[in-house]
PDB file of N, CA and C in Angstrom:
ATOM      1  N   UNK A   1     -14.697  11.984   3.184  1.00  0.00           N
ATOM      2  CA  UNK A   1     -14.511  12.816   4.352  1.00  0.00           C
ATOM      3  C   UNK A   1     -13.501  12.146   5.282  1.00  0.00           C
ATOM      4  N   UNK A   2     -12.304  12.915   5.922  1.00  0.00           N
ATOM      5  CA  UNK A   2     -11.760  12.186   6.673  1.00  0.00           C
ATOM      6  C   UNK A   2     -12.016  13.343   8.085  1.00  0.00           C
ATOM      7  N   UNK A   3     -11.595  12.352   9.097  1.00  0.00           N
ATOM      8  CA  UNK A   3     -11.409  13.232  10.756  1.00  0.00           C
ATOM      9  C   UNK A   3     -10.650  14.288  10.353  1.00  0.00           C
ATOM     10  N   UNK A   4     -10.918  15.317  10.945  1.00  0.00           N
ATOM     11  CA  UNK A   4     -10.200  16.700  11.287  1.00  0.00           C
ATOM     12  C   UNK A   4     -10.241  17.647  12.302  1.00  0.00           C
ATOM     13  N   UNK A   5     -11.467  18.119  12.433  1.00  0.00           N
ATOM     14  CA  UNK A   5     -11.522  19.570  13.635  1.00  0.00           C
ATOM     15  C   UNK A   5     -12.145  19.074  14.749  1.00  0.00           C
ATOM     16  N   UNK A   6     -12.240  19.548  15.771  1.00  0.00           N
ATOM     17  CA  UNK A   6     -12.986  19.429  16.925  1.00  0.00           C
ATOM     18  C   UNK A   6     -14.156  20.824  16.996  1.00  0.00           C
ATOM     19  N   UNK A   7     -15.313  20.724  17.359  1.00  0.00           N
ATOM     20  CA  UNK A   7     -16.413  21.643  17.348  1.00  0.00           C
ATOM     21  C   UNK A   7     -16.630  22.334  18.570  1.00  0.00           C
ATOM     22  N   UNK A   8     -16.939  23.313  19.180  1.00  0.00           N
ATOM     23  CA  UNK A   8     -17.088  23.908  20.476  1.00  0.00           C
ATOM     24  C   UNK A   8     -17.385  22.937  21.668  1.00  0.00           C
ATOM     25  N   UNK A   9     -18.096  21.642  21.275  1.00  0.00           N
ATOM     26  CA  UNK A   9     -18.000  20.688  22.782  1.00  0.00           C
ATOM     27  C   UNK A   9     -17.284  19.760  22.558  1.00  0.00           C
ATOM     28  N   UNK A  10     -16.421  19.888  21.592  1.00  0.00           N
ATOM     29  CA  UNK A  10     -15.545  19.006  21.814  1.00  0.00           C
ATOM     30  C   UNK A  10     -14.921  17.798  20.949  1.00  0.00           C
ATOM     31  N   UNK A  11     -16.407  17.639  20.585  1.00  0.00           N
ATOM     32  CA  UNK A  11     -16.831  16.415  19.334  1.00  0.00           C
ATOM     33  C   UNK A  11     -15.698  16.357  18.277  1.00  0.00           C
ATOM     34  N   UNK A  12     -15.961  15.785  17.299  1.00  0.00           N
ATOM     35  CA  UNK A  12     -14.903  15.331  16.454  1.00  0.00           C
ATOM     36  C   UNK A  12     -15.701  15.964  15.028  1.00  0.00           C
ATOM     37  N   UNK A  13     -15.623  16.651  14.390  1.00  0.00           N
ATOM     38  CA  UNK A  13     -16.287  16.944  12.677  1.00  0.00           C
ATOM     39  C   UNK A  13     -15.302  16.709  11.771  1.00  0.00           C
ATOM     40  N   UNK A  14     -16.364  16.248  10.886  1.00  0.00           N
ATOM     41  CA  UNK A  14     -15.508  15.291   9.332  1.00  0.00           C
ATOM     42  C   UNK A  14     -15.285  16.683   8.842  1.00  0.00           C
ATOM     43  N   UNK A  15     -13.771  17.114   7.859  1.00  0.00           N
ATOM     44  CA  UNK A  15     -13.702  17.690   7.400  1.00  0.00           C
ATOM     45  C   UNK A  15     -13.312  17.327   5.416  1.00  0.00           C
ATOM     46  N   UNK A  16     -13.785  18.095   5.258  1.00  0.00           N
ATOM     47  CA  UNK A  16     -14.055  17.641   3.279  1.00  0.00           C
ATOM     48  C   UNK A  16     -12.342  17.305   3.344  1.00  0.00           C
ATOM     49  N   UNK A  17     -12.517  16.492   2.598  1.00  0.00           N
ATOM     50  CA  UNK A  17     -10.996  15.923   2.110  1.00  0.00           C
ATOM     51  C   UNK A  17     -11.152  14.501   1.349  1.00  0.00           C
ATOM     52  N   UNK A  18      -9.890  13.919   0.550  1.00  0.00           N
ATOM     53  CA  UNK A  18     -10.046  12.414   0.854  1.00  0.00           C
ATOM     54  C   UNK A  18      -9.777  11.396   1.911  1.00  0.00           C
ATOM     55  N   UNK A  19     -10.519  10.389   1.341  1.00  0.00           N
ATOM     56  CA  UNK A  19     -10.631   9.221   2.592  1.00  0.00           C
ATOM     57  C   UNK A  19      -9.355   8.559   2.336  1.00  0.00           C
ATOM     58  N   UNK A  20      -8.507   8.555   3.427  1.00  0.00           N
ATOM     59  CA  UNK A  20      -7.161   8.182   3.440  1.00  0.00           C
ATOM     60  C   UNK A  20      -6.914   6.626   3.693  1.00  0.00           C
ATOM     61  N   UNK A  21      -6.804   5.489   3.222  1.00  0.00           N
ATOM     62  CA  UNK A  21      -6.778   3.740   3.470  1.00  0.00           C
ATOM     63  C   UNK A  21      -4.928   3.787   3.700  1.00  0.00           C
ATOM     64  N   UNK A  22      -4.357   3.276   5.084  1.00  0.00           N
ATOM     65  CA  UNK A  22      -3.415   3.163   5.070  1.00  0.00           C
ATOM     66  C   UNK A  22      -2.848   1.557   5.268  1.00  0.00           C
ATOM     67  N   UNK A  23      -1.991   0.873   4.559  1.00  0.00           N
ATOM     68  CA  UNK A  23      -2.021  -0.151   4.373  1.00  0.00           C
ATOM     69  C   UNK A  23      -0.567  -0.545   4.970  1.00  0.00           C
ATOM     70  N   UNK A  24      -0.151  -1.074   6.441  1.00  0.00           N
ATOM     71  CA  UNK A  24       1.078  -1.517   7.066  1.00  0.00           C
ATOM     72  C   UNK A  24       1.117  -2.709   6.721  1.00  0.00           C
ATOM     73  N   UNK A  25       2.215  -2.533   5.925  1.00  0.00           N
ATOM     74  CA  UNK A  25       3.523  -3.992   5.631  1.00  0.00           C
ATOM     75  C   UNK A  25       3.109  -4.287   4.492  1.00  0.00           C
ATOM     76  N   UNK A  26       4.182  -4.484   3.855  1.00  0.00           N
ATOM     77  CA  UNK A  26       4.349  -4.752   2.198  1.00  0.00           C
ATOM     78  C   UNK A  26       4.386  -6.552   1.869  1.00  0.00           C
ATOM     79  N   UNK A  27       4.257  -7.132   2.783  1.00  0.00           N
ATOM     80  CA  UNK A  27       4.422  -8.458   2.315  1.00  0.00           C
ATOM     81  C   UNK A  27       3.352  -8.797   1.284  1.00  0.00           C
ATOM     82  N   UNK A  28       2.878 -10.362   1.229  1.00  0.00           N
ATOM     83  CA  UNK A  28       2.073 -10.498  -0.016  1.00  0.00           C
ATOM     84  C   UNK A  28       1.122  -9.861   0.753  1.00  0.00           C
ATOM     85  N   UNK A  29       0.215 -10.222   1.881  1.00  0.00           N
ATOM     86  CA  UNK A  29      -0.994  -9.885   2.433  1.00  0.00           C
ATOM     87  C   UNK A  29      -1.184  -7.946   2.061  1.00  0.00           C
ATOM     88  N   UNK A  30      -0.039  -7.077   2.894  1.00  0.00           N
ATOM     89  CA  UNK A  30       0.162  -5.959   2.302  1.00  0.00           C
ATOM     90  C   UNK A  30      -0.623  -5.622   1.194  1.00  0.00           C
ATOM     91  N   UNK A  31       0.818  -6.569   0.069  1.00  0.00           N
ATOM     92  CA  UNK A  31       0.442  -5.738  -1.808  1.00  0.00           C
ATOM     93  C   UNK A  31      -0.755  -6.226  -2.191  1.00  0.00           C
ATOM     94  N   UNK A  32      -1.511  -7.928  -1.681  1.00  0.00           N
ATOM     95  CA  UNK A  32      -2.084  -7.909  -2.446  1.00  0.00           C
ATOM     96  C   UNK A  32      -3.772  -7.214  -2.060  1.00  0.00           C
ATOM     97  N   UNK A  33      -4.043  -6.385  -0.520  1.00  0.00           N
ATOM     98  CA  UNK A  33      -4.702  -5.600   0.205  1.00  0.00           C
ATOM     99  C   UNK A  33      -4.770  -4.314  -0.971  1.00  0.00           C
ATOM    100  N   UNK A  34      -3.433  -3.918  -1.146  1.00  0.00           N
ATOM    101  CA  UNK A  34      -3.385  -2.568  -1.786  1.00  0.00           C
ATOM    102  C   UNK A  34      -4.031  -2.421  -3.032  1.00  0.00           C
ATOM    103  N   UNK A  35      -3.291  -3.813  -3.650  1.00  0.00           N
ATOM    104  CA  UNK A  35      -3.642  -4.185  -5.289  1.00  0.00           C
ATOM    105  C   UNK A  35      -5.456  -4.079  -6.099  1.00  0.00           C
ATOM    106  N   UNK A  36      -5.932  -5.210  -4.356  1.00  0.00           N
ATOM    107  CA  UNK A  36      -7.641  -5.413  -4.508  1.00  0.00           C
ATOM    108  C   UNK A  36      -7.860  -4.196  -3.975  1.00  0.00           C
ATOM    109  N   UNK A  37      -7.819  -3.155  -3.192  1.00  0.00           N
ATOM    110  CA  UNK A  37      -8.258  -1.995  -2.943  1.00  0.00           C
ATOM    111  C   UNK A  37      -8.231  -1.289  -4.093  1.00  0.00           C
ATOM    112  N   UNK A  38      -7.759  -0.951  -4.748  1.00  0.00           N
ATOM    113  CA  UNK A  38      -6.767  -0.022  -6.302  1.00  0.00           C
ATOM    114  C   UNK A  38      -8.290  -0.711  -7.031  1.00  0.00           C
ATOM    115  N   UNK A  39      -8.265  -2.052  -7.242  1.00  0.00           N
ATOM    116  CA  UNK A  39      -9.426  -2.287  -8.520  1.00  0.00           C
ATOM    117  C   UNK A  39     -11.087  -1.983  -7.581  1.00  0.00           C
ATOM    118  N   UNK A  40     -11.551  -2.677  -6.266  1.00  0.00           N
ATOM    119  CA  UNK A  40     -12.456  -1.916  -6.081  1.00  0.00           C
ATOM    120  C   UNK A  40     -12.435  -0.416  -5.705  1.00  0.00           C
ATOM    121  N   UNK A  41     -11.541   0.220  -5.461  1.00  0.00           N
ATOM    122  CA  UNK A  41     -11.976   1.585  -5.449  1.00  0.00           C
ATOM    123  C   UNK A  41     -11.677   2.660  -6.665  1.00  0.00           C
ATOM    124  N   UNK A  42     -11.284   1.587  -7.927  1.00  0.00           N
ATOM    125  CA  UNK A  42     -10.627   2.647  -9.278  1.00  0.00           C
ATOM    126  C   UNK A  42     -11.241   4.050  -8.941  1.00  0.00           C
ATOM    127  N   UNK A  43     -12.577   4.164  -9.324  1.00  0.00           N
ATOM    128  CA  UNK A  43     -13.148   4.951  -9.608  1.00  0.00           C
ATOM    129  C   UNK A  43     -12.657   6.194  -8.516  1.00  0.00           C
ATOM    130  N   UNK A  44     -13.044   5.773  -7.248  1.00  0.00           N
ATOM    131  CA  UNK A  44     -12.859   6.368  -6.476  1.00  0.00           C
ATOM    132  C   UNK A  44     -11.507   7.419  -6.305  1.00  0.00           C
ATOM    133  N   UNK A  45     -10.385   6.479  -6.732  1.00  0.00           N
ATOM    134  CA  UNK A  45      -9.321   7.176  -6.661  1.00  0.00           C
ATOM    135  C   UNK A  45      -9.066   8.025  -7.847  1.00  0.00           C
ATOM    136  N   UNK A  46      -9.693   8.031  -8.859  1.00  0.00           N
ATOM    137  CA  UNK A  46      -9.949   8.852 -10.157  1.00  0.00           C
ATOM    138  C   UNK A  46      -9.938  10.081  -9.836  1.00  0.00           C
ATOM    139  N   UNK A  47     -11.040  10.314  -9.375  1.00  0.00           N
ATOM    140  CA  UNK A  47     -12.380  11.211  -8.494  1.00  0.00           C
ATOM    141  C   UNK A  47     -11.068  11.917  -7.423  1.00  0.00           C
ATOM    142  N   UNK A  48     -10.102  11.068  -6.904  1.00  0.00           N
ATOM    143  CA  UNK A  48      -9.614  12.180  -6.096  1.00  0.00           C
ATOM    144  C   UNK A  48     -10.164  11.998  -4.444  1.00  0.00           C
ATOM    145  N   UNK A  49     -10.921  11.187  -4.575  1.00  0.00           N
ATOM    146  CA  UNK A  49     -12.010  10.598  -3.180  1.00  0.00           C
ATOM    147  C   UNK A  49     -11.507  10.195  -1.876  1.00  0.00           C
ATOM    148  N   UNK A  50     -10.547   9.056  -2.699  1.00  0.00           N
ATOM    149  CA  UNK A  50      -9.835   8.507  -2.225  1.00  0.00           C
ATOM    150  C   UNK A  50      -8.219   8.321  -2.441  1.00  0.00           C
ATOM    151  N   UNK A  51      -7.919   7.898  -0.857  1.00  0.00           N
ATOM    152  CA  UNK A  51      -5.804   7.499  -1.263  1.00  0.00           C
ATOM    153  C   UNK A  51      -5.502   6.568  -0.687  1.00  0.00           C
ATOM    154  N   UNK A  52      -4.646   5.836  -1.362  1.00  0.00           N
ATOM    155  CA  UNK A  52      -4.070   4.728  -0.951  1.00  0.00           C
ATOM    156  C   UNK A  52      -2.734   4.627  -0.289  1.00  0.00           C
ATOM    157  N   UNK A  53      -2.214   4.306   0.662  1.00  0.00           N
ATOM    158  CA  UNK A  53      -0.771   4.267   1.283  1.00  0.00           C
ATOM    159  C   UNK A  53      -0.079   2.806   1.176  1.00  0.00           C
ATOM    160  N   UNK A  54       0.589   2.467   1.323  1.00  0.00           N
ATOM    161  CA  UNK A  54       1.562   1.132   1.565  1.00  0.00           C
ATOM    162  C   UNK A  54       2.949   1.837   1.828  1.00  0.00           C
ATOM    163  N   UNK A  55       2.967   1.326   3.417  1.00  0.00           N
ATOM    164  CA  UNK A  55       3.905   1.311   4.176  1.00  0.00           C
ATOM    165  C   UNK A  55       4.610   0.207   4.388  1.00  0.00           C
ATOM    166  N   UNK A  56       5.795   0.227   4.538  1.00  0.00           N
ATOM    167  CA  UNK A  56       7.052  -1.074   4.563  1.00  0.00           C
ATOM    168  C   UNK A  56       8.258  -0.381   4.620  1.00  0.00           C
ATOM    169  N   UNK A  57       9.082  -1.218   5.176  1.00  0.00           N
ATOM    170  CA  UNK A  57      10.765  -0.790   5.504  1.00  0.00           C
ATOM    171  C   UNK A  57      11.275  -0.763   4.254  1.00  0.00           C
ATOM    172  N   UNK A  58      11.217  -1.734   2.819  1.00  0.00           N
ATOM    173  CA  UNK A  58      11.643  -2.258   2.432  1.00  0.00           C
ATOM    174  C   UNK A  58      10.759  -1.891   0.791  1.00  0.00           C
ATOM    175  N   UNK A  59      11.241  -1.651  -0.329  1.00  0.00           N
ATOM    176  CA  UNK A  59      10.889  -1.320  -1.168  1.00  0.00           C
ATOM    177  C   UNK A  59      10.314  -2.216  -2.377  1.00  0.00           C
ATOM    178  N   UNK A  60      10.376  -3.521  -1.667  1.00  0.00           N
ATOM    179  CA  UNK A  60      10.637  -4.572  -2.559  1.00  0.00           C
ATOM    180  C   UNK A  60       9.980  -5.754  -1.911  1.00  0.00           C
ATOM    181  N   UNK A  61       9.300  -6.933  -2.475  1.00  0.00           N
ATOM    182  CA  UNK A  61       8.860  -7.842  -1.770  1.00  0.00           C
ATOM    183  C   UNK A  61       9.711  -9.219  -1.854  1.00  0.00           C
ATOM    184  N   UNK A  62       9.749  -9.672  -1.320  1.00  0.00           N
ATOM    185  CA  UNK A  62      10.783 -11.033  -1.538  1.00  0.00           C
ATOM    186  C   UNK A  62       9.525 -12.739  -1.454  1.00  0.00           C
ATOM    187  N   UNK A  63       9.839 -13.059  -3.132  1.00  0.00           N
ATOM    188  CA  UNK A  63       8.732 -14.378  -3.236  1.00  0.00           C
ATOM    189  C   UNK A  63       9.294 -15.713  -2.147  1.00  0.00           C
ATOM    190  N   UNK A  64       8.952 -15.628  -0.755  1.00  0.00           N
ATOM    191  CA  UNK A  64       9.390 -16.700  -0.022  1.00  0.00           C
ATOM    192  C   UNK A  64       9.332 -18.117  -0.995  1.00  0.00           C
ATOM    193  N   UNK A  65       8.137 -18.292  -1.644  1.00  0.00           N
ATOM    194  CA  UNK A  65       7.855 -20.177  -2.010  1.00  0.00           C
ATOM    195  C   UNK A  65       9.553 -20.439  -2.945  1.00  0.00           C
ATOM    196  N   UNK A  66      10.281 -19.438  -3.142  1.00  0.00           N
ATOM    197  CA  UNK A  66      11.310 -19.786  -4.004  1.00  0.00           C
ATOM    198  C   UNK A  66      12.635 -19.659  -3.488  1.00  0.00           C
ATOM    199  N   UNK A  67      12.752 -19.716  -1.643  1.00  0.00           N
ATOM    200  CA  UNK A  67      13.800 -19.579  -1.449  1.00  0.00           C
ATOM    201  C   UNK A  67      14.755 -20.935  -1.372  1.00  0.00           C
ATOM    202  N   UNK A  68      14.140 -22.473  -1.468  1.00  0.00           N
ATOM    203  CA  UNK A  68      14.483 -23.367  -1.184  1.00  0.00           C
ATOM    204  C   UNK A  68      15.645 -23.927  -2.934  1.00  0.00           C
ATOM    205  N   UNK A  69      14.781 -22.843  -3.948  1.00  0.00           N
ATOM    206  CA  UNK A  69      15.320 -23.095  -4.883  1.00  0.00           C
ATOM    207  C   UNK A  69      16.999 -21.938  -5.143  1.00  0.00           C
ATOM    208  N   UNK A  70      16.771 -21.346  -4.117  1.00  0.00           N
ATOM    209  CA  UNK A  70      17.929 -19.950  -4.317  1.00  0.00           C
ATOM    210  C   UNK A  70      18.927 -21.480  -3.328  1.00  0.00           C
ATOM    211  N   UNK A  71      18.701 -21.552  -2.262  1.00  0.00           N
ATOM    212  CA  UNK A  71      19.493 -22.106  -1.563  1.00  0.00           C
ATOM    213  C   UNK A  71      20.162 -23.410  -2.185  1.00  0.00           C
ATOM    214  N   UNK A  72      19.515 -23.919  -2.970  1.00  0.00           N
ATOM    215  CA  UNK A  72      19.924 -24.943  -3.727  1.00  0.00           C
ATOM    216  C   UNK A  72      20.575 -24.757  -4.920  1.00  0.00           C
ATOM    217  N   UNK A  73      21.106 -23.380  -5.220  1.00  0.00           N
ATOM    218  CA  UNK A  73      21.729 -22.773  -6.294  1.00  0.00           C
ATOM    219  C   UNK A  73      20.869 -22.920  -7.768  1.00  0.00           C
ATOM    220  N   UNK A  74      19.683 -23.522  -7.493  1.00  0.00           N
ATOM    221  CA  UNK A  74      19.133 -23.708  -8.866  1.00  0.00           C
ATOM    222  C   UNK A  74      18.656 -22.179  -9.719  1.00  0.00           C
ATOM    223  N   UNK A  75      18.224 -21.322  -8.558  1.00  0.00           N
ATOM    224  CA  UNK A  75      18.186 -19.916  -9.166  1.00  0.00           C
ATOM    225  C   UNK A  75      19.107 -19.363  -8.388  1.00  0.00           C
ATOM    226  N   UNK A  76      18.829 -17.708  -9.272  1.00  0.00           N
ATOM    227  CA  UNK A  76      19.369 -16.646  -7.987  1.00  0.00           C
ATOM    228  C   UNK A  76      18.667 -16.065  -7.215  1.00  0.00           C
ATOM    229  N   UNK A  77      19.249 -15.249  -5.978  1.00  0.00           N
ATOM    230  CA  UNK A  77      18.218 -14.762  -4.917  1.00  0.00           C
ATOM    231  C   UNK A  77      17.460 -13.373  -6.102  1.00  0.00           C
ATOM    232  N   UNK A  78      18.075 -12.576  -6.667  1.00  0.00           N
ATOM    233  CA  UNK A  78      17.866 -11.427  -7.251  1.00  0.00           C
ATOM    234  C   UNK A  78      15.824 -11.977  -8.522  1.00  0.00           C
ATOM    235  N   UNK A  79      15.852 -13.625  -8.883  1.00  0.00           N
ATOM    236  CA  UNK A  79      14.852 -14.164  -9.346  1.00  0.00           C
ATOM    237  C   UNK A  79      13.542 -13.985  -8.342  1.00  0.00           C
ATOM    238  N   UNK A  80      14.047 -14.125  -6.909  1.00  0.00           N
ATOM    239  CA  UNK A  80      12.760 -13.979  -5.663  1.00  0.00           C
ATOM    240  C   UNK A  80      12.536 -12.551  -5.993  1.00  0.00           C
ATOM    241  N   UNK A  81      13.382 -11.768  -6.047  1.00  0.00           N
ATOM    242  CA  UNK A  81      12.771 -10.445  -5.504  1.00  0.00           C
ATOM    243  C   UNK A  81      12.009  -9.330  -6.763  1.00  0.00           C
ATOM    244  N   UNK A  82      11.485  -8.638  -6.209  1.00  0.00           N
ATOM    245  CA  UNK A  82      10.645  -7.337  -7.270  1.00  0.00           C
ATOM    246  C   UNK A  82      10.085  -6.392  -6.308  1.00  0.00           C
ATOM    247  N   UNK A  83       9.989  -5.541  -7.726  1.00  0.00           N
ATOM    248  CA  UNK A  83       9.682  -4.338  -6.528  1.00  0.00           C
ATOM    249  C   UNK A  83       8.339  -3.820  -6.514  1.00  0.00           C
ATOM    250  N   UNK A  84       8.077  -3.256  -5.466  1.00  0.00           N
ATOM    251  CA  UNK A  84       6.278  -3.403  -4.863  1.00  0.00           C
ATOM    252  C   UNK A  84       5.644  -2.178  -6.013  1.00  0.00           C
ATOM    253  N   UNK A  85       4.591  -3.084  -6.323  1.00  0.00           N
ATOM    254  CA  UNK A  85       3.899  -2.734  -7.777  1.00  0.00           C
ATOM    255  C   UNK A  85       3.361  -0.944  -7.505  1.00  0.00           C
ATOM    256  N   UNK A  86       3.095  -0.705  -6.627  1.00  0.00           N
ATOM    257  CA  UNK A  86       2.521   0.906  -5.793  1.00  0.00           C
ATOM    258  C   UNK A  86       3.543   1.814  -5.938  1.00  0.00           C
ATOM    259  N   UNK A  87       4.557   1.396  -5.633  1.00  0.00           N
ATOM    260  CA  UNK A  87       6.097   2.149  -6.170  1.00  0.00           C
ATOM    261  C   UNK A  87       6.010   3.102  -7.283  1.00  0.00           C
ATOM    262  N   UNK A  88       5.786   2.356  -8.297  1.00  0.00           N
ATOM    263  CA  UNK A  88       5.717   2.886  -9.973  1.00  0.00           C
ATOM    264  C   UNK A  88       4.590   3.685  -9.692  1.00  0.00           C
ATOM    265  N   UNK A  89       3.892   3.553  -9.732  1.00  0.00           N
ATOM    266  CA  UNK A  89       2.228   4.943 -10.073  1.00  0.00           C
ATOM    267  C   UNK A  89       3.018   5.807  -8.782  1.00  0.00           C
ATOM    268  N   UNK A  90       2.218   6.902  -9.827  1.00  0.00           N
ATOM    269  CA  UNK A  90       2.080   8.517  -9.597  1.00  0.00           C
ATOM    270  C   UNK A  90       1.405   8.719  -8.233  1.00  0.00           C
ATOM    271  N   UNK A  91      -0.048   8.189  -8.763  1.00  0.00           N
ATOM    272  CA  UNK A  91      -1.144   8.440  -7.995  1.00  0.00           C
ATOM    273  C   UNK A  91      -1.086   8.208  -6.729  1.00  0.00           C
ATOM    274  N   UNK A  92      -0.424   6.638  -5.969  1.00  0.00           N
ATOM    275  CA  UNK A  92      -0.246   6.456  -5.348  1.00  0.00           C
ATOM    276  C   UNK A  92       0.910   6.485  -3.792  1.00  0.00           C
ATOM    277  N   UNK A  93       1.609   6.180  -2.559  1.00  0.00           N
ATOM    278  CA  UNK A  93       2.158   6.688  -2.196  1.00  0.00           C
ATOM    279  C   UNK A  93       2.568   5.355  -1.457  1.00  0.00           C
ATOM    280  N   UNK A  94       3.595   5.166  -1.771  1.00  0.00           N
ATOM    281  CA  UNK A  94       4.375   4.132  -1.113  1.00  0.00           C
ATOM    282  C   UNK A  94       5.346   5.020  -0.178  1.00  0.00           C
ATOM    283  N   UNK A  95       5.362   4.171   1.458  1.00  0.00           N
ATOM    284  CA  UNK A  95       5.750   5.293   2.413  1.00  0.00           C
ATOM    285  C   UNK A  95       7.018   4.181   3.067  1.00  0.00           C
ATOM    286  N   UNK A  96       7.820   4.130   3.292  1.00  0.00           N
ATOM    287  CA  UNK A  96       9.327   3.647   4.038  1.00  0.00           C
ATOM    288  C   UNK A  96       8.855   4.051   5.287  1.00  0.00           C
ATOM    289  N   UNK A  97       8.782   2.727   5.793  1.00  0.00           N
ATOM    290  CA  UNK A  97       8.856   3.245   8.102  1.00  0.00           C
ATOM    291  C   UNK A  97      10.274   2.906   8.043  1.00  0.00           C
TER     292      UNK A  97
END
């Protein structure tokens, strides 16, 4: 059930729908919020119950612990980066602020 209508005094009534989890900023904390949400709520999101969001500017996460090795030419920057795992599925909805 998520919020929807207001009732003659005013109140707030749940209206049938799914329960919407919106998840701001894609960094690790972000994906890996989204990732552990996705396995405890599989079921849920099966069912249609539930939805998952991940919001970020940026489509892609960048592995900070490896920038000391980009700067040092030992890798390339293009080795830090990948793109946020929520992207790929259907089911889910990766949103650009």
């Amino acid at each position: 059930m998520s919020p929807g209508k207001y009732d003659a005094r005013g109140e707030m009534t749940m209206s049938p729908g799914p329960t919407r989890i919106l998840v701001l900023g894609g960094g690790f904390g972000g994906v890996y919020t989204a990732l552990t949400l996705e396995r405890l709520l599989r079921h849920d999101l099966r069912r249609g119950t539930v939805e998952i969001a991940l919001v970020n500017r940026e489509n892609y996460i960048v592995f900070q612990p490896m920038l000391p090795e980009v700067i040092s030419g030992s890798i390339g920057l293009v080795d830090t980066i990948s793109a946020h795992p929520h992207c790929h599925r259907p089911r889910y909805a990766a949103l650009r602020a």
